[in-house]
Protein backbone atom coordinates (compact mmCIF):
# COMPACT_ATOMS: atom_id res chain seq x y z
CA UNK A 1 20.41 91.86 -60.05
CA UNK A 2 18.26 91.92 -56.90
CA UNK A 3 19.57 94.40 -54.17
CA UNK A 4 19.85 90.93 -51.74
CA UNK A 5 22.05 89.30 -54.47
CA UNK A 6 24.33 91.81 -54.43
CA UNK A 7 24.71 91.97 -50.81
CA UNK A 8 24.87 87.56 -50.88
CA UNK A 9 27.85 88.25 -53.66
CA UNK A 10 29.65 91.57 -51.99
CA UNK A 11 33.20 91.43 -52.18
CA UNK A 12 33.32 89.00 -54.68
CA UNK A 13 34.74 90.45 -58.14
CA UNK A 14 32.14 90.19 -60.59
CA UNK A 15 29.82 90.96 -63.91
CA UNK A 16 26.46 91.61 -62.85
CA UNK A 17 25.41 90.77 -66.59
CA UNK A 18 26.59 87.54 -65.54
CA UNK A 19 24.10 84.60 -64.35
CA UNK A 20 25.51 83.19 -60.65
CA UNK A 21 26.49 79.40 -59.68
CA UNK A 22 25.13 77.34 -56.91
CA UNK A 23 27.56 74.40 -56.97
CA UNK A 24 29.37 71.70 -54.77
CA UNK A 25 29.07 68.26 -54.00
CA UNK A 26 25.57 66.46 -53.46
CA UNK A 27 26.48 66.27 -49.67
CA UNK A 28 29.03 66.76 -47.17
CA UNK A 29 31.43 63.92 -47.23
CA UNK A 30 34.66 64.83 -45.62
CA UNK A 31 36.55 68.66 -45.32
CA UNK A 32 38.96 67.00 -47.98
CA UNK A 33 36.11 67.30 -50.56
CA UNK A 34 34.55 70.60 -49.71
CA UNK A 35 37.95 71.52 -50.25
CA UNK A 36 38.73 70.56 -53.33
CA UNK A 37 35.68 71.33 -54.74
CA UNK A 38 35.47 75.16 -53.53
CA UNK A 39 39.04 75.77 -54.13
CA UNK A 40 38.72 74.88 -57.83
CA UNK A 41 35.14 76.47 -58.17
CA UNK A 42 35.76 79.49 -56.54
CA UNK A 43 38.70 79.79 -58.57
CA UNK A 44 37.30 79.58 -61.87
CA UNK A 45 34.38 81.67 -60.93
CA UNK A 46 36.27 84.52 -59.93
CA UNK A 47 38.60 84.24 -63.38
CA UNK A 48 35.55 83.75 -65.25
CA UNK A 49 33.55 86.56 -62.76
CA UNK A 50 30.28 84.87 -61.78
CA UNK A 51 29.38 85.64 -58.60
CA UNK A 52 29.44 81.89 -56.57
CA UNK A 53 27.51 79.89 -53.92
CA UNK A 54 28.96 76.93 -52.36
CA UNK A 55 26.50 74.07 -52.02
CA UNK A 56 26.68 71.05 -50.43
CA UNK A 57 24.02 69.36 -47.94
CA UNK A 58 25.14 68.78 -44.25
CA UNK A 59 22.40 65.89 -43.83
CA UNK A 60 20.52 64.16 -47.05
CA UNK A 61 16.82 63.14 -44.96
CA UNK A 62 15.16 61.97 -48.53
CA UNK A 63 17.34 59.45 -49.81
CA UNK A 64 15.63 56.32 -51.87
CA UNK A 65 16.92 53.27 -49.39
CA UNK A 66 17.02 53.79 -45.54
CA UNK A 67 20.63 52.12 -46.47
CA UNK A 68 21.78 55.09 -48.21
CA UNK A 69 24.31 57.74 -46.76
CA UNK A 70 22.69 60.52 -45.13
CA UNK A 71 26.04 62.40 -44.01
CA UNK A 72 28.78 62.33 -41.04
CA UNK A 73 26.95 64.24 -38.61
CA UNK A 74 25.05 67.81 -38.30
CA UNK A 75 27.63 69.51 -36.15
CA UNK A 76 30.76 68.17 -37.92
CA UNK A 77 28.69 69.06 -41.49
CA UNK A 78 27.75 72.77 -40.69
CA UNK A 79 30.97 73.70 -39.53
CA UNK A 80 32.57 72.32 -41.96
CA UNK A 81 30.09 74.11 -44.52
CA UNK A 82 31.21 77.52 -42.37
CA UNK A 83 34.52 77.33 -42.25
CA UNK A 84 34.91 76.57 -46.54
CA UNK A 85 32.84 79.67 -46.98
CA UNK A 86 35.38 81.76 -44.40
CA UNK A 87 38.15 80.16 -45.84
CA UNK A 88 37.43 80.93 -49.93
CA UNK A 89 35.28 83.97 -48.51
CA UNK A 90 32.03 83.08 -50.87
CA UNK A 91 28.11 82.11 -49.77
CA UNK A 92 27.33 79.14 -48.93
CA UNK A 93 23.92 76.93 -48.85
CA UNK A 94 22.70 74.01 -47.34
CA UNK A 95 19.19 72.49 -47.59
CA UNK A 96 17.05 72.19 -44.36
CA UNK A 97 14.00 69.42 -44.12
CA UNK A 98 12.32 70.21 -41.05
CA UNK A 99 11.18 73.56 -39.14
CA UNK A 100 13.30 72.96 -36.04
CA UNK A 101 16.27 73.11 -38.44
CA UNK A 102 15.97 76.37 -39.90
CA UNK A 103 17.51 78.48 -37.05
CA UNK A 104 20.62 75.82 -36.17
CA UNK A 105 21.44 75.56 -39.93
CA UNK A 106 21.21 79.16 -40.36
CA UNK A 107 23.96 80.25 -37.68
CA UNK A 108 26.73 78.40 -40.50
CA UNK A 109 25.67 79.03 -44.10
CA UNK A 110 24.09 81.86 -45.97
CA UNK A 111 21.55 80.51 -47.77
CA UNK A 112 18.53 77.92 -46.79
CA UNK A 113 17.71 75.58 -49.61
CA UNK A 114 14.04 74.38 -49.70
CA UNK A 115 13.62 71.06 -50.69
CA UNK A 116 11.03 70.40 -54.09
CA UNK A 117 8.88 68.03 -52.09
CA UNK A 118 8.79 70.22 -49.20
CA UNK A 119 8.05 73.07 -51.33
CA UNK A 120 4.51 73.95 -49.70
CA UNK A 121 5.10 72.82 -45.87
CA UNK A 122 3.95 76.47 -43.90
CA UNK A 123 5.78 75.72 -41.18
CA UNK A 124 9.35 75.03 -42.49
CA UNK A 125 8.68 77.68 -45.18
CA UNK A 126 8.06 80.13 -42.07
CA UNK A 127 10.78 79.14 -40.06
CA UNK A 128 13.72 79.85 -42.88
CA UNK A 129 11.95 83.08 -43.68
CA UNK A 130 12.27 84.24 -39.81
CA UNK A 131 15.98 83.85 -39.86
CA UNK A 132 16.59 86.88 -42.32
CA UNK A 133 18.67 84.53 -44.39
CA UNK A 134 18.16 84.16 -48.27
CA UNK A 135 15.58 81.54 -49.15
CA UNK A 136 15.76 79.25 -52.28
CA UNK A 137 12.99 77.17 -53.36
CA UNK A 138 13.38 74.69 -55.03
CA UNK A 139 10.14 74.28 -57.29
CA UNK A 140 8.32 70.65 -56.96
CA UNK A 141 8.24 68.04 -59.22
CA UNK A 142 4.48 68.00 -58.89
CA UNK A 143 4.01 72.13 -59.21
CA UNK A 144 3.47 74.65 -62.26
CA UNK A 145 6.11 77.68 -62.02
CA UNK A 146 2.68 79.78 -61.06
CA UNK A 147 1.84 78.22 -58.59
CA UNK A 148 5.45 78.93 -56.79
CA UNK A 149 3.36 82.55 -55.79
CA UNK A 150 1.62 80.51 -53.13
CA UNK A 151 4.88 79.35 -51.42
CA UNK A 152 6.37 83.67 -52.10
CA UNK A 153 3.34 84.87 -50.07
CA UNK A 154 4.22 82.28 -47.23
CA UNK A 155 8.10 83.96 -47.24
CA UNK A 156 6.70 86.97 -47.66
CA UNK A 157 3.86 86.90 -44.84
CA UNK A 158 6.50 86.34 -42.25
CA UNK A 159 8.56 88.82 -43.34
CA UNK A 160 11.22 87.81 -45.43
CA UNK A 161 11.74 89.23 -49.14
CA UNK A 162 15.19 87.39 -50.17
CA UNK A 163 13.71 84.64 -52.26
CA UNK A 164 14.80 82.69 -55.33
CA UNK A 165 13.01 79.87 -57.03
CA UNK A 166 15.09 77.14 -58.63
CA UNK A 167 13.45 74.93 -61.15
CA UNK A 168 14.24 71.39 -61.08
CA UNK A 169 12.03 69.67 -63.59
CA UNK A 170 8.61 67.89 -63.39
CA UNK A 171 7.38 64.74 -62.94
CA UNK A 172 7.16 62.55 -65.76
CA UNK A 173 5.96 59.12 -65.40
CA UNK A 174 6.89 56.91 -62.22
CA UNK A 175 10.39 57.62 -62.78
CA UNK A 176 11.59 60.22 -64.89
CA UNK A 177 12.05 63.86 -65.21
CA UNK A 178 11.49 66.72 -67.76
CA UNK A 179 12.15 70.52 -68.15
CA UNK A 180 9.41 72.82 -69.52
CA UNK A 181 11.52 75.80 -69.65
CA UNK A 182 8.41 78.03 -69.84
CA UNK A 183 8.54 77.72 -65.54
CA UNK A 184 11.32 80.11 -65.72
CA UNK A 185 10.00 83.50 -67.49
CA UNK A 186 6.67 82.26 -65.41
CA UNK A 187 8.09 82.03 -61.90
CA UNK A 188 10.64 85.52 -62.84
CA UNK A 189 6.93 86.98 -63.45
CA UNK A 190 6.32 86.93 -59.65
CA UNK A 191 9.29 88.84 -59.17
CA UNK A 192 12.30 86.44 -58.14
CA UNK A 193 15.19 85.27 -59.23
CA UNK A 194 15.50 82.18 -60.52
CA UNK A 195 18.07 79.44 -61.01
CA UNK A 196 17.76 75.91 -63.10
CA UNK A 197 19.19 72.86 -61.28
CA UNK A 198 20.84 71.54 -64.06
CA UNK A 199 21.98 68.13 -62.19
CA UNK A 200 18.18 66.86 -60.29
CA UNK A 201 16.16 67.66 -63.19
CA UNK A 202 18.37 65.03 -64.84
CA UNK A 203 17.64 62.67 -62.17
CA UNK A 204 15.67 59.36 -63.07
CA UNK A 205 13.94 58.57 -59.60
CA UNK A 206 12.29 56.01 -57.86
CA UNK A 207 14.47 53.23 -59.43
CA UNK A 208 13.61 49.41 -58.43
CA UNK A 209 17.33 49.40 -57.36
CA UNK A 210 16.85 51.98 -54.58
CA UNK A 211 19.40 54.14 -56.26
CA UNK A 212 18.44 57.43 -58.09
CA UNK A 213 19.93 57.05 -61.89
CA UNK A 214 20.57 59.95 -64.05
CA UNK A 215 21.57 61.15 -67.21
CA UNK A 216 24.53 63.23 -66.43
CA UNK A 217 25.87 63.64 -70.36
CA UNK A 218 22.82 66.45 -70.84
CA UNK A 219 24.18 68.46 -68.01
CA UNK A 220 25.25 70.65 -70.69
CA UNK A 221 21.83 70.47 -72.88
CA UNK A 222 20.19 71.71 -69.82
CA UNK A 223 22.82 74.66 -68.91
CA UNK A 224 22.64 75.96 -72.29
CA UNK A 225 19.12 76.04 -72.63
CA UNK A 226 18.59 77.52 -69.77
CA UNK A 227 20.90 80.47 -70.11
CA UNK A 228 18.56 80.35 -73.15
CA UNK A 229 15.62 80.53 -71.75
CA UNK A 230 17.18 83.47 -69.52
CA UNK A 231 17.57 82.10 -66.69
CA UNK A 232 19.27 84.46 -63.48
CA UNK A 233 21.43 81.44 -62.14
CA UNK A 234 22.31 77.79 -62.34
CA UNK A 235 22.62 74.74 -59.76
CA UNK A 236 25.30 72.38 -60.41
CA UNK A 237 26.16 69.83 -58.40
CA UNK A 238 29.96 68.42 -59.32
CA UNK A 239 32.53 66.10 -57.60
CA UNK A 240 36.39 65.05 -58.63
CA UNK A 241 34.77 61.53 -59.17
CA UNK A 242 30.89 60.72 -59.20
CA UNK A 243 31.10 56.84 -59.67
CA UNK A 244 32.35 57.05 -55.97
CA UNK A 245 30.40 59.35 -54.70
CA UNK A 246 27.93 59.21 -51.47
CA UNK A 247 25.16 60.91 -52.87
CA UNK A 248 23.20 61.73 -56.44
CA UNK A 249 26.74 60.10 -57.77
CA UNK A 250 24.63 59.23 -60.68
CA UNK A 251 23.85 62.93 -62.26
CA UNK A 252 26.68 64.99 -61.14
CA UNK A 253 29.27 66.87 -63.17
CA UNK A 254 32.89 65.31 -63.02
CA UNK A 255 34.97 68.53 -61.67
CA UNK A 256 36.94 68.38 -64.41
CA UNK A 257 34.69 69.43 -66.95
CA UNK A 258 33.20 72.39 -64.97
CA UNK A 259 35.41 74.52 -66.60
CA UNK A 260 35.05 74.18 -70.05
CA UNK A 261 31.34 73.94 -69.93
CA UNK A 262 31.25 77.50 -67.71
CA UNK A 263 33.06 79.04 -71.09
CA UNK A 264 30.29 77.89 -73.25
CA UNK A 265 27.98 79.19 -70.77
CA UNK A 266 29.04 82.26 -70.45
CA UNK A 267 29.35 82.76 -74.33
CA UNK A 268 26.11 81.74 -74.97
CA UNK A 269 25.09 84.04 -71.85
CA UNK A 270 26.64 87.41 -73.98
CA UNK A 271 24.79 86.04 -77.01
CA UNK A 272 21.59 86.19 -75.16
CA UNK A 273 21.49 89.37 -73.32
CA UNK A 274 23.27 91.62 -76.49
């Protein structure tokens, strides 16, 4: 594991053989759900011993319909985001959309998340990096896992080496997703870690409804192949109930079955690596 990662996971009780979790809900709804959410992830990762990062956005700017939930406000979000990763002492990550965000969002969580489609903006690339914080890129829909480099050497250039790469899926059609699981042995050839969102690259976009649909009931097709495929970490977003939920409702894990499907995982995970 990358020297960063184990500094991100220190005091957590872990396997190092083991891939890590990004996981929470889509987006900051109320300190009732982040609560729920960590308490029971946390839990199970530290029984299970994969190291943990709490996700959950503090403000979703890219939703389909201007209509759509976009969160209860920045301050209320990122402390909120702080004080569930003091309180079940694990990382925690938040995405940012804009340059002038990088430095405010990275005074409360641990990790910056870099949006797919804003994969290749210089200027909000260069603005996480100059925090210091861990950087995750997400890869775009529209992008090869090679081509990632060219977003690395941005990071890099302003002086930041803490970067992972999370794949997410490609394009496929107007609206539609699919995985070519080669992206991930290409983008850990440039040197990073890298993590498959196992919830977006689900996602069926661009829908005439103005709501993102999904296929949530491959969550698990996805997880296993890409412990498979060797992947270094996994991105699951997962809520007590996703009919009701604000955000990405439509391909999220129910809570419930986190569990179970972190037992195949890691099964499949000792299978893999001997």
């Amino acid at each position: 594991m990358q020297a960063f990662l184990g500094e991100l996971f220190r005091g957590q009780d872990y396997d190092e053989k083991n891939f890590f979790l990004i996981a929470g809900p889509c987006v900051v709804e109320s300190e009732e759900l982040l609560d729920t959410v960590a308490a029971k992830v946390s839990a199970l990762c530290s029984k299970m011993g994969i190291p943990y990062i709490f996700k959950a956005s503090y403000r979703k700017a890219n939703r389909t319909s201007s209509g759509s939930f976009s969160g209860i406000g920045d301050a209320l979000a990122l402390a909120l985001l702080k004080k569930t990763g003091v309180k079940y002492k694990i990382p925690t990550t938040s995405d940012i959309h804009a340059h002038d965000e990088a430095a405010p969002a990275a005074g409360f969580v641990d990790v910056l998340q870099i949006p797919a489609f804003l994969c290749r903006q210089t200027d909000l690339l260069v603005a996480a990096a100059e925090t210091g914080k861990v950087i995750n890129v997400k890869k775009g829909q529209f992008l090869s896992g090679p081509a990632m480099k060219f977003a690395a050497e941005k990071i890099l250039n302003a002086g930041n080496r803490k970067i992972i790469f999370t794949e997410r899926g490609s394009s496929f059609g107007y609206q539609d997703l699919v995985v070519d699981y080669r992206n991930i042995p290409w983008m850990q050839d440039l040197g990073y870690p890298v993590v498959m969102d196992c919830t977006h690259s689900l996602q069926q976009p661009n829908q005439s409804t103005g709501i993102t649909g999904g296929n949530p009931q491959l969550i698990g097709t996805i997880a296993k192949a890409a412990i498979g495929s060797g992947a270094d970490g996994l991105f699951i977003e997962t809520h007590p109930d996703p009919a009701v939920a604000k955000s990405d409702g439509a391909n999220m894990l129910k809570l419930e079955l986190l569990e179970e499907l972190l037992g195949k995982l890691l099964r499949l995970r000792k299978a893999v690596i001997g």
